[in-house]
PDB file of N, CA and C in Angstrom:
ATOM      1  N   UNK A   1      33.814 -10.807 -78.319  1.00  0.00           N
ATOM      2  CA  UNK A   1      34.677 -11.936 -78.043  1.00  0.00           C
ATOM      3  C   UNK A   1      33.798 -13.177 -77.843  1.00  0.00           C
ATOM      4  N   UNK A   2      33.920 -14.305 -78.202  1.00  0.00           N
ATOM      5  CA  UNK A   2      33.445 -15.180 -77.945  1.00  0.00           C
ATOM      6  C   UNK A   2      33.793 -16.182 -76.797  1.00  0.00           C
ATOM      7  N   UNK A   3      32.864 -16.618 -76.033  1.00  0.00           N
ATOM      8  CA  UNK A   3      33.327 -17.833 -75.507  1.00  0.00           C
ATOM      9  C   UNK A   3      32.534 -18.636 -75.082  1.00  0.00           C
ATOM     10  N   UNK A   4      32.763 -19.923 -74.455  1.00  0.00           N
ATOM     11  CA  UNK A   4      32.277 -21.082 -74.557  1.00  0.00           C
ATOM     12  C   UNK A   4      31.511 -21.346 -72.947  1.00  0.00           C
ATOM     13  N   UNK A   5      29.980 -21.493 -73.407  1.00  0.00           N
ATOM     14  CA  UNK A   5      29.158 -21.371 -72.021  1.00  0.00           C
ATOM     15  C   UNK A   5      28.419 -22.565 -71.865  1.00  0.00           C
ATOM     16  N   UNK A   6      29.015 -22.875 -70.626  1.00  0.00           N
ATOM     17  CA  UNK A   6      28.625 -24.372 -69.968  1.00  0.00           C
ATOM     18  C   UNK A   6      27.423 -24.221 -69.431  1.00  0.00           C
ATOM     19  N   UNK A   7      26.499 -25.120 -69.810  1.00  0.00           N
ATOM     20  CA  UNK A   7      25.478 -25.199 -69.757  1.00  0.00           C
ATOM     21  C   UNK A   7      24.360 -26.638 -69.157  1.00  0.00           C
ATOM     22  N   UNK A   8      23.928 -26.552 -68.044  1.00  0.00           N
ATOM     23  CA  UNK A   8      23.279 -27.625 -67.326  1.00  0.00           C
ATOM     24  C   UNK A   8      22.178 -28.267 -68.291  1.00  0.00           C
ATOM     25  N   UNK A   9      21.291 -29.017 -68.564  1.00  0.00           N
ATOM     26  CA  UNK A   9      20.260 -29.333 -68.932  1.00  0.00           C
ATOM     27  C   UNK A   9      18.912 -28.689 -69.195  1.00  0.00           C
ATOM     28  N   UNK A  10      18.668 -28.230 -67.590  1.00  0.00           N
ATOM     29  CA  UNK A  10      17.410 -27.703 -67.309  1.00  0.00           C
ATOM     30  C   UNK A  10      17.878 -25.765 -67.820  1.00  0.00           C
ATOM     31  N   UNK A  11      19.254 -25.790 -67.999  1.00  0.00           N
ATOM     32  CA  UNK A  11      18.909 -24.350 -68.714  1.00  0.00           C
ATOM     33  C   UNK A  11      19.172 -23.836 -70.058  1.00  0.00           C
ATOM     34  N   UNK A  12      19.367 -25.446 -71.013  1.00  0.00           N
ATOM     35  CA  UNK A  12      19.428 -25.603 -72.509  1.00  0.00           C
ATOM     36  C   UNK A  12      17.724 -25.708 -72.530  1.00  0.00           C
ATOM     37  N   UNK A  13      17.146 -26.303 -71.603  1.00  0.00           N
ATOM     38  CA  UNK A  13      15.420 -26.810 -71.932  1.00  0.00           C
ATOM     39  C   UNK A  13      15.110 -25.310 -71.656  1.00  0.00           C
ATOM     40  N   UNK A  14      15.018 -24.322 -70.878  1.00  0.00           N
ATOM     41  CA  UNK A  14      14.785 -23.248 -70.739  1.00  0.00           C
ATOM     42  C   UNK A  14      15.048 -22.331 -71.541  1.00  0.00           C
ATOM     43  N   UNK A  15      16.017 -22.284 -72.465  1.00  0.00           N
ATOM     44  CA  UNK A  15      16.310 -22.001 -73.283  1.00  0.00           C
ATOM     45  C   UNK A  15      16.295 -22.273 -74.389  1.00  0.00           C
ATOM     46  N   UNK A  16      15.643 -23.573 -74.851  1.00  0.00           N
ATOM     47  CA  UNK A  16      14.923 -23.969 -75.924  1.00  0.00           C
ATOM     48  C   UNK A  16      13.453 -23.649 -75.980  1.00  0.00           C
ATOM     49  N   UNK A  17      12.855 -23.536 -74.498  1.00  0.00           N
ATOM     50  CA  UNK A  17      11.429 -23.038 -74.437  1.00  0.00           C
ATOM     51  C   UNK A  17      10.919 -21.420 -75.098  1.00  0.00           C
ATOM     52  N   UNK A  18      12.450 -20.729 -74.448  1.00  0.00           N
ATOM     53  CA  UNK A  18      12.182 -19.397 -74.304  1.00  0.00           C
ATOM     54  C   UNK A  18      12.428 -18.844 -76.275  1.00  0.00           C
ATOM     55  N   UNK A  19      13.348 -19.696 -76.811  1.00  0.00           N
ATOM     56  CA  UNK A  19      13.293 -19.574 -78.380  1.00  0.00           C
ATOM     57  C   UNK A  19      12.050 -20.198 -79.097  1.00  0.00           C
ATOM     58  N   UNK A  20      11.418 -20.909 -78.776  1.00  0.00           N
ATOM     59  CA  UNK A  20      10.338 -21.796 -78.513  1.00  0.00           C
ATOM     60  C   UNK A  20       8.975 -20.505 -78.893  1.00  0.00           C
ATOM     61  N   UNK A  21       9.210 -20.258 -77.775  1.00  0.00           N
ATOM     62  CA  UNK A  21       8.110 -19.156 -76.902  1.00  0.00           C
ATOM     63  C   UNK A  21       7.943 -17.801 -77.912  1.00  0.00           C
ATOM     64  N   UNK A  22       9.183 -17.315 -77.891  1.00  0.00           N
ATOM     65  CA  UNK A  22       9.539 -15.866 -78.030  1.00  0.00           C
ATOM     66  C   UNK A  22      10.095 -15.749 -79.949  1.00  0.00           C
ATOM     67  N   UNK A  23      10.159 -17.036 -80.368  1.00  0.00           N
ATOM     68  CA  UNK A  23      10.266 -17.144 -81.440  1.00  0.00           C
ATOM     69  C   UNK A  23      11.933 -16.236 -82.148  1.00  0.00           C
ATOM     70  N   UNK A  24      12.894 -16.599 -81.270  1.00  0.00           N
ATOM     71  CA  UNK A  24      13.886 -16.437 -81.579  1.00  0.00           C
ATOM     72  C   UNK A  24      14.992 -16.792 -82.411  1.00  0.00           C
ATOM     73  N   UNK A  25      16.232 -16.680 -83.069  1.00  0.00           N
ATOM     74  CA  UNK A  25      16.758 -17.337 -83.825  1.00  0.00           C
ATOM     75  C   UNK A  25      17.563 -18.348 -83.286  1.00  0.00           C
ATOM     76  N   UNK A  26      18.353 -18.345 -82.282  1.00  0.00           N
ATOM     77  CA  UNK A  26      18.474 -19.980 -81.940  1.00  0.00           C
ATOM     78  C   UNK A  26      19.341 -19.332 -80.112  1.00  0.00           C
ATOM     79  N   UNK A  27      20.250 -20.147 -79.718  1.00  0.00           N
ATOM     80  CA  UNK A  27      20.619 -20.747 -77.975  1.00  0.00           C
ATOM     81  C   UNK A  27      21.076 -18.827 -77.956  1.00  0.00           C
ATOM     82  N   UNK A  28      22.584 -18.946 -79.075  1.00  0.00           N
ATOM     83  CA  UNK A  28      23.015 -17.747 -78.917  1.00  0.00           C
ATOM     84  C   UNK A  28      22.326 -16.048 -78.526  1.00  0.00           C
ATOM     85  N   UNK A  29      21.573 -16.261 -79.235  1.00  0.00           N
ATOM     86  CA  UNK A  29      20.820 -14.661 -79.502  1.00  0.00           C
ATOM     87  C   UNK A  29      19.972 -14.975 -77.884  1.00  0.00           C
ATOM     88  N   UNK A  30      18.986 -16.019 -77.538  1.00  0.00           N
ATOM     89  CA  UNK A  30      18.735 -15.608 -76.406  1.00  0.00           C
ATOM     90  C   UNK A  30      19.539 -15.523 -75.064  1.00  0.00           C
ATOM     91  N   UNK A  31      20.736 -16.038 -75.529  1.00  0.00           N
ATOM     92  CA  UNK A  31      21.594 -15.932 -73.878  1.00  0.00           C
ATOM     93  C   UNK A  31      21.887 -14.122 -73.734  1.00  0.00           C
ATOM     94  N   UNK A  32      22.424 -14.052 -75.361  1.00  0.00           N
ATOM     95  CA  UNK A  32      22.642 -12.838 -75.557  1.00  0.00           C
ATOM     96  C   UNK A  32      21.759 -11.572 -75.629  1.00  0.00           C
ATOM     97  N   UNK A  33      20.736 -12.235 -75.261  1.00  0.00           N
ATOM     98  CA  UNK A  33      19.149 -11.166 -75.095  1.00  0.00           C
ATOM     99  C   UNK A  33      19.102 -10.831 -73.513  1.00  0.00           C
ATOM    100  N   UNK A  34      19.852 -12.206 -72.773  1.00  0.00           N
ATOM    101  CA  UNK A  34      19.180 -12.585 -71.340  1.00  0.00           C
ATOM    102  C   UNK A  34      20.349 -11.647 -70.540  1.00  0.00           C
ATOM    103  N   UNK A  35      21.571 -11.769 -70.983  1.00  0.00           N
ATOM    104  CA  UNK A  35      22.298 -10.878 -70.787  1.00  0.00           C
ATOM    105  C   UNK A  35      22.562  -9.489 -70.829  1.00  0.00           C
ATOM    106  N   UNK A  36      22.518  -8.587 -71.870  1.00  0.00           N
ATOM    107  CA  UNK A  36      22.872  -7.726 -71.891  1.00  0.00           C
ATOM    108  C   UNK A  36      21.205  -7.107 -70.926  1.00  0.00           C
ATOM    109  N   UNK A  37      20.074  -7.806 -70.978  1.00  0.00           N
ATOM    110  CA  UNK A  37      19.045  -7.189 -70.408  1.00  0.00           C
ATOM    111  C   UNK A  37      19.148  -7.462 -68.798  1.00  0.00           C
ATOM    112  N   UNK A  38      19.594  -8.349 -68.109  1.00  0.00           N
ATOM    113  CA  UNK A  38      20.330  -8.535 -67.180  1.00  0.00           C
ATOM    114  C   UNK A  38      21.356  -8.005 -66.544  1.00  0.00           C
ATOM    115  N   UNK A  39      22.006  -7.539 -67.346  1.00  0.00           N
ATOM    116  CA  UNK A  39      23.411  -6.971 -66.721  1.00  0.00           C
ATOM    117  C   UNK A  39      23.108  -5.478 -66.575  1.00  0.00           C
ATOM    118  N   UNK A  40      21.926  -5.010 -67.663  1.00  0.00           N
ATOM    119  CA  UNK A  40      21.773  -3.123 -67.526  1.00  0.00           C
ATOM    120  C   UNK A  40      20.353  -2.772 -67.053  1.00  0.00           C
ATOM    121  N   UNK A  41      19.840  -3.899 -66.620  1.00  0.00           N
ATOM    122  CA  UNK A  41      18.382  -3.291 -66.142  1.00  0.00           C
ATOM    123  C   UNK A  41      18.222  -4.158 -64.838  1.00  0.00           C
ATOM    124  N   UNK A  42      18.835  -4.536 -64.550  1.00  0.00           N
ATOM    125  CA  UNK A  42      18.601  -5.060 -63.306  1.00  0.00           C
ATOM    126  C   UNK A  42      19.229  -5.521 -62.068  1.00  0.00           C
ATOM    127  N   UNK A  43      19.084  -5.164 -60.778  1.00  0.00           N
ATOM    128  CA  UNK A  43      19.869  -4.664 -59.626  1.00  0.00           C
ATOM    129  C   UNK A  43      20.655  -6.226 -59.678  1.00  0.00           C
ATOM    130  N   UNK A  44      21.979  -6.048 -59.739  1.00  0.00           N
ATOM    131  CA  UNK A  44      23.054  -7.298 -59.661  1.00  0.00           C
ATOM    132  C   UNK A  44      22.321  -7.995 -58.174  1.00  0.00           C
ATOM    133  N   UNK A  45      22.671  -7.246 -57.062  1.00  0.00           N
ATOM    134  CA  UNK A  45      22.376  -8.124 -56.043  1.00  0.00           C
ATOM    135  C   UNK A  45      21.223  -8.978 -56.039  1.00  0.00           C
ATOM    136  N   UNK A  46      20.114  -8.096 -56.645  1.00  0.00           N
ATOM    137  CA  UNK A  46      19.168  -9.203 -56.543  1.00  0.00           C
ATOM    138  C   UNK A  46      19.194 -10.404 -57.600  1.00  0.00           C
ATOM    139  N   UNK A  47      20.137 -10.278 -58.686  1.00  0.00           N
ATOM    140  CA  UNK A  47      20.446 -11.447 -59.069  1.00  0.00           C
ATOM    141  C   UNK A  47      21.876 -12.657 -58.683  1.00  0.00           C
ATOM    142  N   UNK A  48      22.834 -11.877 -58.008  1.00  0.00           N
ATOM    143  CA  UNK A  48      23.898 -12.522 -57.840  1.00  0.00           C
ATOM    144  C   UNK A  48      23.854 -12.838 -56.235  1.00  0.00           C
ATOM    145  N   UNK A  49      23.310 -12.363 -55.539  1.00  0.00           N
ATOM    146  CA  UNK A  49      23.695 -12.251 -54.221  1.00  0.00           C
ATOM    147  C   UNK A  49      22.814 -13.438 -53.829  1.00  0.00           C
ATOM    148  N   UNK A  50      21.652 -14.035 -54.182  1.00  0.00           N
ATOM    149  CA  UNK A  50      20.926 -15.098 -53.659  1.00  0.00           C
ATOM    150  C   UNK A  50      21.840 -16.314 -54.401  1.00  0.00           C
ATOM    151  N   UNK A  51      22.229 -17.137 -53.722  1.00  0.00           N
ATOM    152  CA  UNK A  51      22.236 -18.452 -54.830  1.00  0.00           C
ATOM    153  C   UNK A  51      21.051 -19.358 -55.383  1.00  0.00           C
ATOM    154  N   UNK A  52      20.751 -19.343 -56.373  1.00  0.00           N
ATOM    155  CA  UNK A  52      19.975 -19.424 -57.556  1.00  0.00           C
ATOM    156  C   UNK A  52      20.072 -21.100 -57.985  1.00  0.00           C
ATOM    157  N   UNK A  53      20.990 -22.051 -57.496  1.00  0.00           N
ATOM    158  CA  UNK A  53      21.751 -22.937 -58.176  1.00  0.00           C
ATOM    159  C   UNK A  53      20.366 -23.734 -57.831  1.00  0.00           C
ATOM    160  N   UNK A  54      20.387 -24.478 -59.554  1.00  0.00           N
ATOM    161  CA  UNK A  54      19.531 -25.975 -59.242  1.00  0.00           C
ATOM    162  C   UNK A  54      19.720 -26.590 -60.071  1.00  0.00           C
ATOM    163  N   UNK A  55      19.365 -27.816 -59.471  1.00  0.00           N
ATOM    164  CA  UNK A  55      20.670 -28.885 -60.364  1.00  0.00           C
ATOM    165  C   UNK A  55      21.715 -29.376 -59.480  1.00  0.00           C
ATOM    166  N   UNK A  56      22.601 -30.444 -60.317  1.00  0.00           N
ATOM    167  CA  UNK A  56      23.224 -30.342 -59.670  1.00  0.00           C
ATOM    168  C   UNK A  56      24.578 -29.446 -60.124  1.00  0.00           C
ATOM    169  N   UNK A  57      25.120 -28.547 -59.325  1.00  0.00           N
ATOM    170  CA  UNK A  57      25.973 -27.314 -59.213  1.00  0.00           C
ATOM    171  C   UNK A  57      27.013 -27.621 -59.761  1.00  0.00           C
ATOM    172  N   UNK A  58      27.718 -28.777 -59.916  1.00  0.00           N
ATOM    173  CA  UNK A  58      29.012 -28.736 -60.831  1.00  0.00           C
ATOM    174  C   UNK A  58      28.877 -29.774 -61.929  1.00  0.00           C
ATOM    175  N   UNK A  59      27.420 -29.603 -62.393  1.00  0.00           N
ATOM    176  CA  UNK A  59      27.523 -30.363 -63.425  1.00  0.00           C
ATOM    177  C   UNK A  59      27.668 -29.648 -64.560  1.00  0.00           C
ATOM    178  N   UNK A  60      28.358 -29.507 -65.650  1.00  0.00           N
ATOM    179  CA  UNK A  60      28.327 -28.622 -66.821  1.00  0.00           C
ATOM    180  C   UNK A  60      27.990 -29.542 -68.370  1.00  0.00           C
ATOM    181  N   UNK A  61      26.734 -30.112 -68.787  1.00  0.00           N
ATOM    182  CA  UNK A  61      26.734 -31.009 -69.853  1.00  0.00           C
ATOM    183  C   UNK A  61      26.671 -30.474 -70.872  1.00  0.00           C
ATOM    184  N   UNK A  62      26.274 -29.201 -71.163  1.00  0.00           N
ATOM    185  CA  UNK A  62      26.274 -28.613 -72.577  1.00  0.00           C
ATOM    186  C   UNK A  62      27.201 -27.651 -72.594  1.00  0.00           C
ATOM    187  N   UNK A  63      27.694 -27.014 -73.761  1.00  0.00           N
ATOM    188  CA  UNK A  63      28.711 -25.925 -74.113  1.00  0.00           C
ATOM    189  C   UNK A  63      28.296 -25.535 -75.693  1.00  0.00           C
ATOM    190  N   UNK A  64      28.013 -24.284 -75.346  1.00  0.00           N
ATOM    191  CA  UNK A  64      27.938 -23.410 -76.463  1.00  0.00           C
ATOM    192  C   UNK A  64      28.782 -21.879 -76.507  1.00  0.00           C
ATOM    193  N   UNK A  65      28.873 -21.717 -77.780  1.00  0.00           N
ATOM    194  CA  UNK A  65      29.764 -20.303 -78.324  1.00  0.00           C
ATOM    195  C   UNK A  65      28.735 -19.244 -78.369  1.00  0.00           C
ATOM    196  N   UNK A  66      29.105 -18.354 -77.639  1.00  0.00           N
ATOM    197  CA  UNK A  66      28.733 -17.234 -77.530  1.00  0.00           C
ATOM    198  C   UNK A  66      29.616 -16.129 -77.709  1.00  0.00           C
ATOM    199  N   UNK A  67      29.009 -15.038 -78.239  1.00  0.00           N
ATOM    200  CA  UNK A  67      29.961 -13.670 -78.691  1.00  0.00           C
ATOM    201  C   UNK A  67      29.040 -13.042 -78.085  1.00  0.00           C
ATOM    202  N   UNK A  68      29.928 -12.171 -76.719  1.00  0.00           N
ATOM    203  CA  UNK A  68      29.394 -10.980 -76.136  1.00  0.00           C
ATOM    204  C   UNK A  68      30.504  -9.694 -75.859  1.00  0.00           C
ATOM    205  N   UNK A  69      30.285  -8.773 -75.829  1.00  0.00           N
ATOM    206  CA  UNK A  69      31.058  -7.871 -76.488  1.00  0.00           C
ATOM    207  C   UNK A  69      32.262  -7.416 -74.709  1.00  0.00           C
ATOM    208  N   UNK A  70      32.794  -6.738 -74.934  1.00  0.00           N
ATOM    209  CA  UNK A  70      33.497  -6.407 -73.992  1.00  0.00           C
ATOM    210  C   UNK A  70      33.610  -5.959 -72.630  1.00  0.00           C
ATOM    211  N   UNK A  71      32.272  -4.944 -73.035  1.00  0.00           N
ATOM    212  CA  UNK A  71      31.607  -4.336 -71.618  1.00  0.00           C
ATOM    213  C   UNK A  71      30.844  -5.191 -71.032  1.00  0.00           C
ATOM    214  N   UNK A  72      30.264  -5.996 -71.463  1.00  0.00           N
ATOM    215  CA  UNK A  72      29.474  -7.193 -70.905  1.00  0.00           C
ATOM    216  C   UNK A  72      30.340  -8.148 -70.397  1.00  0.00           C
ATOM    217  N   UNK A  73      31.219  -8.800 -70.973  1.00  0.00           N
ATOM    218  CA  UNK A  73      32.331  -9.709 -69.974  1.00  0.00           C
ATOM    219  C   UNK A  73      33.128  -8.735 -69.094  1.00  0.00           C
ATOM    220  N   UNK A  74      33.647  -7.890 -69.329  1.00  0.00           N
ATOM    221  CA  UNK A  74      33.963  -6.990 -68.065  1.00  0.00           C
ATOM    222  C   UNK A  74      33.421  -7.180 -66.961  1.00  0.00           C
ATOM    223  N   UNK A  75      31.716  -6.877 -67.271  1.00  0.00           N
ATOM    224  CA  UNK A  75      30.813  -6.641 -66.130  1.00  0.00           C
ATOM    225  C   UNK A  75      31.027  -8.472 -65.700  1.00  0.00           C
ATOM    226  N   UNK A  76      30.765  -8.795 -66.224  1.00  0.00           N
ATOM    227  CA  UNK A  76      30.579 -10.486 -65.506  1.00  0.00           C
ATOM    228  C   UNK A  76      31.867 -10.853 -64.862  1.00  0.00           C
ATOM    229  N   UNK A  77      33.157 -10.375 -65.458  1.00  0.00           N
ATOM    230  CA  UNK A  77      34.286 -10.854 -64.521  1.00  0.00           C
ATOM    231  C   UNK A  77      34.290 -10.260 -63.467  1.00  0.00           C
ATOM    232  N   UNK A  78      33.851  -8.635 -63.398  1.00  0.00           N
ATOM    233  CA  UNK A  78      33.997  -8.101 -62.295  1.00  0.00           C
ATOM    234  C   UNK A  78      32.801  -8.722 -60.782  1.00  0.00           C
ATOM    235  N   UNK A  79      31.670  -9.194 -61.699  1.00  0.00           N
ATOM    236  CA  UNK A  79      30.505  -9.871 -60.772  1.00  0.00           C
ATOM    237  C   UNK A  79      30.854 -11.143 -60.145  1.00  0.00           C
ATOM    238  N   UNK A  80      31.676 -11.933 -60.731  1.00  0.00           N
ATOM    239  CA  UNK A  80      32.313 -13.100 -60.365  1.00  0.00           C
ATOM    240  C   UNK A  80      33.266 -13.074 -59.270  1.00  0.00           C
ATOM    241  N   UNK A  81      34.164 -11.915 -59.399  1.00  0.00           N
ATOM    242  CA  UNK A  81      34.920 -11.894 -58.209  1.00  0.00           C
ATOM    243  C   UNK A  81      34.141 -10.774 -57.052  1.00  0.00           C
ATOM    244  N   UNK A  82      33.297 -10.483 -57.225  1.00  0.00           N
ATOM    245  CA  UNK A  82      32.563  -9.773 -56.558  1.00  0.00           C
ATOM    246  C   UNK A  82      31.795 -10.815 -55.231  1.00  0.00           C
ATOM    247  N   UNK A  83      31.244 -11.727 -55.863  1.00  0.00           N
ATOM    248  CA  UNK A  83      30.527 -12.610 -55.343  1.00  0.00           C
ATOM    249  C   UNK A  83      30.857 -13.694 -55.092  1.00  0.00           C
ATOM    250  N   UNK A  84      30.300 -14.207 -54.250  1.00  0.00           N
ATOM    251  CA  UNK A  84      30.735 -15.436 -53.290  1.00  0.00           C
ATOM    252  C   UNK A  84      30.299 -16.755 -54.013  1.00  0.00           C
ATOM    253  N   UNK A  85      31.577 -17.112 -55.484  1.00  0.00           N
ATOM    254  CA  UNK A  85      31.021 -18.084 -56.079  1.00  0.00           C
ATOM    255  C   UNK A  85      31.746 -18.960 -55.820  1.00  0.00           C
ATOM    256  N   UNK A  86      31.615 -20.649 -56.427  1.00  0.00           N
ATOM    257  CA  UNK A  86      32.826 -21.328 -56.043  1.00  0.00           C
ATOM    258  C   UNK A  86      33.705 -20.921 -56.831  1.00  0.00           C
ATOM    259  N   UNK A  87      34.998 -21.630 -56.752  1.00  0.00           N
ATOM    260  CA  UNK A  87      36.305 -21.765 -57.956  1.00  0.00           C
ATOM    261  C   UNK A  87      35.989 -22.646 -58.765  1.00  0.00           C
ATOM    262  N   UNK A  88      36.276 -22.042 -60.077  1.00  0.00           N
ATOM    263  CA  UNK A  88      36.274 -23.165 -61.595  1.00  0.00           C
ATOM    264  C   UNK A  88      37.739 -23.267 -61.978  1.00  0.00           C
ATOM    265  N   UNK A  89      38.037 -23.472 -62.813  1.00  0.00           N
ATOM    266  CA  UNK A  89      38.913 -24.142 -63.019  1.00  0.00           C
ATOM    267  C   UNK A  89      39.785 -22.992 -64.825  1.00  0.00           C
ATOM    268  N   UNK A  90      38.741 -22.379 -65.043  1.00  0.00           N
ATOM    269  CA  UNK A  90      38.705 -21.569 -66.210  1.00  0.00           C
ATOM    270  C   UNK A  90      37.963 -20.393 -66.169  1.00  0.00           C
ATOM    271  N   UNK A  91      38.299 -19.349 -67.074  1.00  0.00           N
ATOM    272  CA  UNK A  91      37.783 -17.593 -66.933  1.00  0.00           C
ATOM    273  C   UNK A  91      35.913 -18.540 -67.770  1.00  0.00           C
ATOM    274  N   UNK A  92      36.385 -19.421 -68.875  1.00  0.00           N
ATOM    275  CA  UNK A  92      34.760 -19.812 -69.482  1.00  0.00           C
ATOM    276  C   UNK A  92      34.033 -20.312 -68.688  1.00  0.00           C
ATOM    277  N   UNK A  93      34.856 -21.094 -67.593  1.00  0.00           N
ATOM    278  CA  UNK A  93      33.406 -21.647 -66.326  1.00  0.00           C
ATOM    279  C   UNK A  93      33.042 -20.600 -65.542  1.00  0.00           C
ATOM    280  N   UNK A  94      33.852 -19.628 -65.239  1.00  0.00           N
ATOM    281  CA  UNK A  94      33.329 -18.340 -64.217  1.00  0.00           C
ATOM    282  C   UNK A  94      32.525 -18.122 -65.019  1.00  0.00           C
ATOM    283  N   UNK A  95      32.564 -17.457 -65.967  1.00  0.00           N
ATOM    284  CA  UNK A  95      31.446 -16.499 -67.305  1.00  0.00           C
ATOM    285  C   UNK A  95      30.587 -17.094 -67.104  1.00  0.00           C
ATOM    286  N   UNK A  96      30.271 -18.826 -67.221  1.00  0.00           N
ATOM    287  CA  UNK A  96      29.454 -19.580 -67.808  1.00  0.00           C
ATOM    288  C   UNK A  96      28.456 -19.758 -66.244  1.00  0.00           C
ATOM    289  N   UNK A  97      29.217 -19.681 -65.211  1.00  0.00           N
ATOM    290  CA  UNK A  97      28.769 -19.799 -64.006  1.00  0.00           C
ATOM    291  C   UNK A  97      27.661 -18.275 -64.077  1.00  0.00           C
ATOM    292  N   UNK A  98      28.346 -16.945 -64.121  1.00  0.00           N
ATOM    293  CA  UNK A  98      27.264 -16.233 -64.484  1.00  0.00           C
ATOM    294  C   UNK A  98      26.309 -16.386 -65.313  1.00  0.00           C
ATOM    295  N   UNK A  99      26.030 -16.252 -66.439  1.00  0.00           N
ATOM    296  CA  UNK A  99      24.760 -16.966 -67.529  1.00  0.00           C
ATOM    297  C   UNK A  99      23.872 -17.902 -66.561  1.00  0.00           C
ATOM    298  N   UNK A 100      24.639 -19.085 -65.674  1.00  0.00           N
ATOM    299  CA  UNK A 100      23.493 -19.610 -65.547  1.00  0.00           C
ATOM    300  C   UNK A 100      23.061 -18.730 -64.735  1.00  0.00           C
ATOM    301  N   UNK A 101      23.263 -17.968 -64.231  1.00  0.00           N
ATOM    302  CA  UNK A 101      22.637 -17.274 -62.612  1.00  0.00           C
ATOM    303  C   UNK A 101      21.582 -16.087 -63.279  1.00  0.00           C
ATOM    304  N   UNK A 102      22.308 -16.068 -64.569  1.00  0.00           N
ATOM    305  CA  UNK A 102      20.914 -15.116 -65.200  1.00  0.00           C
ATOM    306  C   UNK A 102      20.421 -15.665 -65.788  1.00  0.00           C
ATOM    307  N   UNK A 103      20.295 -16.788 -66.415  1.00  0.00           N
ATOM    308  CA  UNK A 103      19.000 -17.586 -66.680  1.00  0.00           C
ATOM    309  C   UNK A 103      18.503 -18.030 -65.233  1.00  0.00           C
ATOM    310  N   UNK A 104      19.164 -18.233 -64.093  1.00  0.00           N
ATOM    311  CA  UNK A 104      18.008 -18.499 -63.242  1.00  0.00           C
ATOM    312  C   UNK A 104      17.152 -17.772 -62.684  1.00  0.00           C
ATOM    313  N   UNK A 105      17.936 -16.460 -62.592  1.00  0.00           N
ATOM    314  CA  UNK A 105      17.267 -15.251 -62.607  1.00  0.00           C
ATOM    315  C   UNK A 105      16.060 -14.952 -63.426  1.00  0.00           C
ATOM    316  N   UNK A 106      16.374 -15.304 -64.420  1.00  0.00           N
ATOM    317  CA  UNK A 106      15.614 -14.978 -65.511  1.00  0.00           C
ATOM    318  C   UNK A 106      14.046 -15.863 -65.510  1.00  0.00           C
ATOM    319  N   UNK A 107      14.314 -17.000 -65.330  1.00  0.00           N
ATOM    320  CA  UNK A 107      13.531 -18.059 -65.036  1.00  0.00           C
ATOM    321  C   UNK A 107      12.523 -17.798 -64.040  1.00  0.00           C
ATOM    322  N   UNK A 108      13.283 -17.259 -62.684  1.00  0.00           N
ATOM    323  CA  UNK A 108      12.389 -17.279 -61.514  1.00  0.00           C
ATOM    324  C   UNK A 108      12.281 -16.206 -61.302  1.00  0.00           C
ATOM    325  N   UNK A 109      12.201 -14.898 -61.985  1.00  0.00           N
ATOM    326  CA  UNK A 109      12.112 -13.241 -61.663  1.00  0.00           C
ATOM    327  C   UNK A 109      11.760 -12.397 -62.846  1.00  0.00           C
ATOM    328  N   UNK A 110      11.428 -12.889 -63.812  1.00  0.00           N
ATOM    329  CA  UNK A 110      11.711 -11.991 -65.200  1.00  0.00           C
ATOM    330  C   UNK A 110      10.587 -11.831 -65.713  1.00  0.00           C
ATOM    331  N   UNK A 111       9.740 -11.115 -66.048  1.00  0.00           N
ATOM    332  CA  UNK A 111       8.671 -11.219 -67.135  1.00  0.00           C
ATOM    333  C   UNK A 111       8.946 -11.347 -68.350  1.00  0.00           C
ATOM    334  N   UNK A 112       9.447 -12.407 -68.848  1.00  0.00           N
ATOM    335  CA  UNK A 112       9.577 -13.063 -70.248  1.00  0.00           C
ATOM    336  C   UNK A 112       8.977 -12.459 -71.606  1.00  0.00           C
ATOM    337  N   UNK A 113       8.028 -12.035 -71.636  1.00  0.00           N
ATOM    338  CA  UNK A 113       7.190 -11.183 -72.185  1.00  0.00           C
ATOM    339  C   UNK A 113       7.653 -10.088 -72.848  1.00  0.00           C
ATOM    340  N   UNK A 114       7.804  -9.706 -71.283  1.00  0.00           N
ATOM    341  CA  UNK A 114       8.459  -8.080 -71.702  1.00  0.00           C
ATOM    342  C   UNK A 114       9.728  -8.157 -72.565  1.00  0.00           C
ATOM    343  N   UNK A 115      10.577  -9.075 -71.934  1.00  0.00           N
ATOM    344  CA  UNK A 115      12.199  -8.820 -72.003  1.00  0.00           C
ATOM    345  C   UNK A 115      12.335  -9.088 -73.316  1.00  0.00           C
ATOM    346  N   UNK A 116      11.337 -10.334 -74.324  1.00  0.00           N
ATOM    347  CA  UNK A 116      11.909 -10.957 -75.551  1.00  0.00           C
ATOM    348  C   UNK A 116      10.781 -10.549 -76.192  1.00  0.00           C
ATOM    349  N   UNK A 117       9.940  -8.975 -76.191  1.00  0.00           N
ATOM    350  CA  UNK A 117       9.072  -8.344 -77.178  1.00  0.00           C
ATOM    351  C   UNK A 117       9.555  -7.347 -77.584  1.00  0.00           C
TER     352      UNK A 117
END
């Protein structure tokens, strides 16, 4: 299913680095790298339970289409109401609210290396 992931600045630049870096095919494939390796290898709490937010928190300047498959938005809706996030306004800002929390995750916990070799 696809949907549309709001995206701050500093985690389109992070994500231009990490395609950059890792020599990927473009925004999609690494959210979709950052994710599914996120969501099955690594303890939720220690990514959802800290708030992660930087920036400023309700800013959303970019939006991109993403297709992630079922069990993966499952898992993220169920993480969303799990956790103590704010209210958006849409199921794509919750989603999109997760992504960033695993790119920040990703950013400040991940061996990059590993995850996109």
């Amino acid at each position: 299913m696809k949907i549309n992931i709001h995206l701050k600045d500093e985690h389109k630049e992070f994500l231009d680095q990490v395609i950059n870096d890792h020599s990927l095919k473009n925004t999609e494939s690494s959210i979709q790298s950052l994710v599914i390796e996120i969501l099955e290898n690594h303890e939720h709490e220690n990514v959802f339970g800290e708030i992660r937010c930087i920036g400023g928190c309700f800013s959303t300047d970019d939006t991109i289409s993403v297709e992630l498959n079922d069990e993966h938005l499952s898992k993220m809706k169920e993480i969303f109401k799990k956790y103590e996030f704010e209210n958006y306004d849409s199921e794509d800002e919750e989603l999109s609210k997760i992504v960033r929390s695993i790119i920040n995750y990703a950013d400040q916990e991940v061996d990059l290396e590993k995850l996109f070799s």
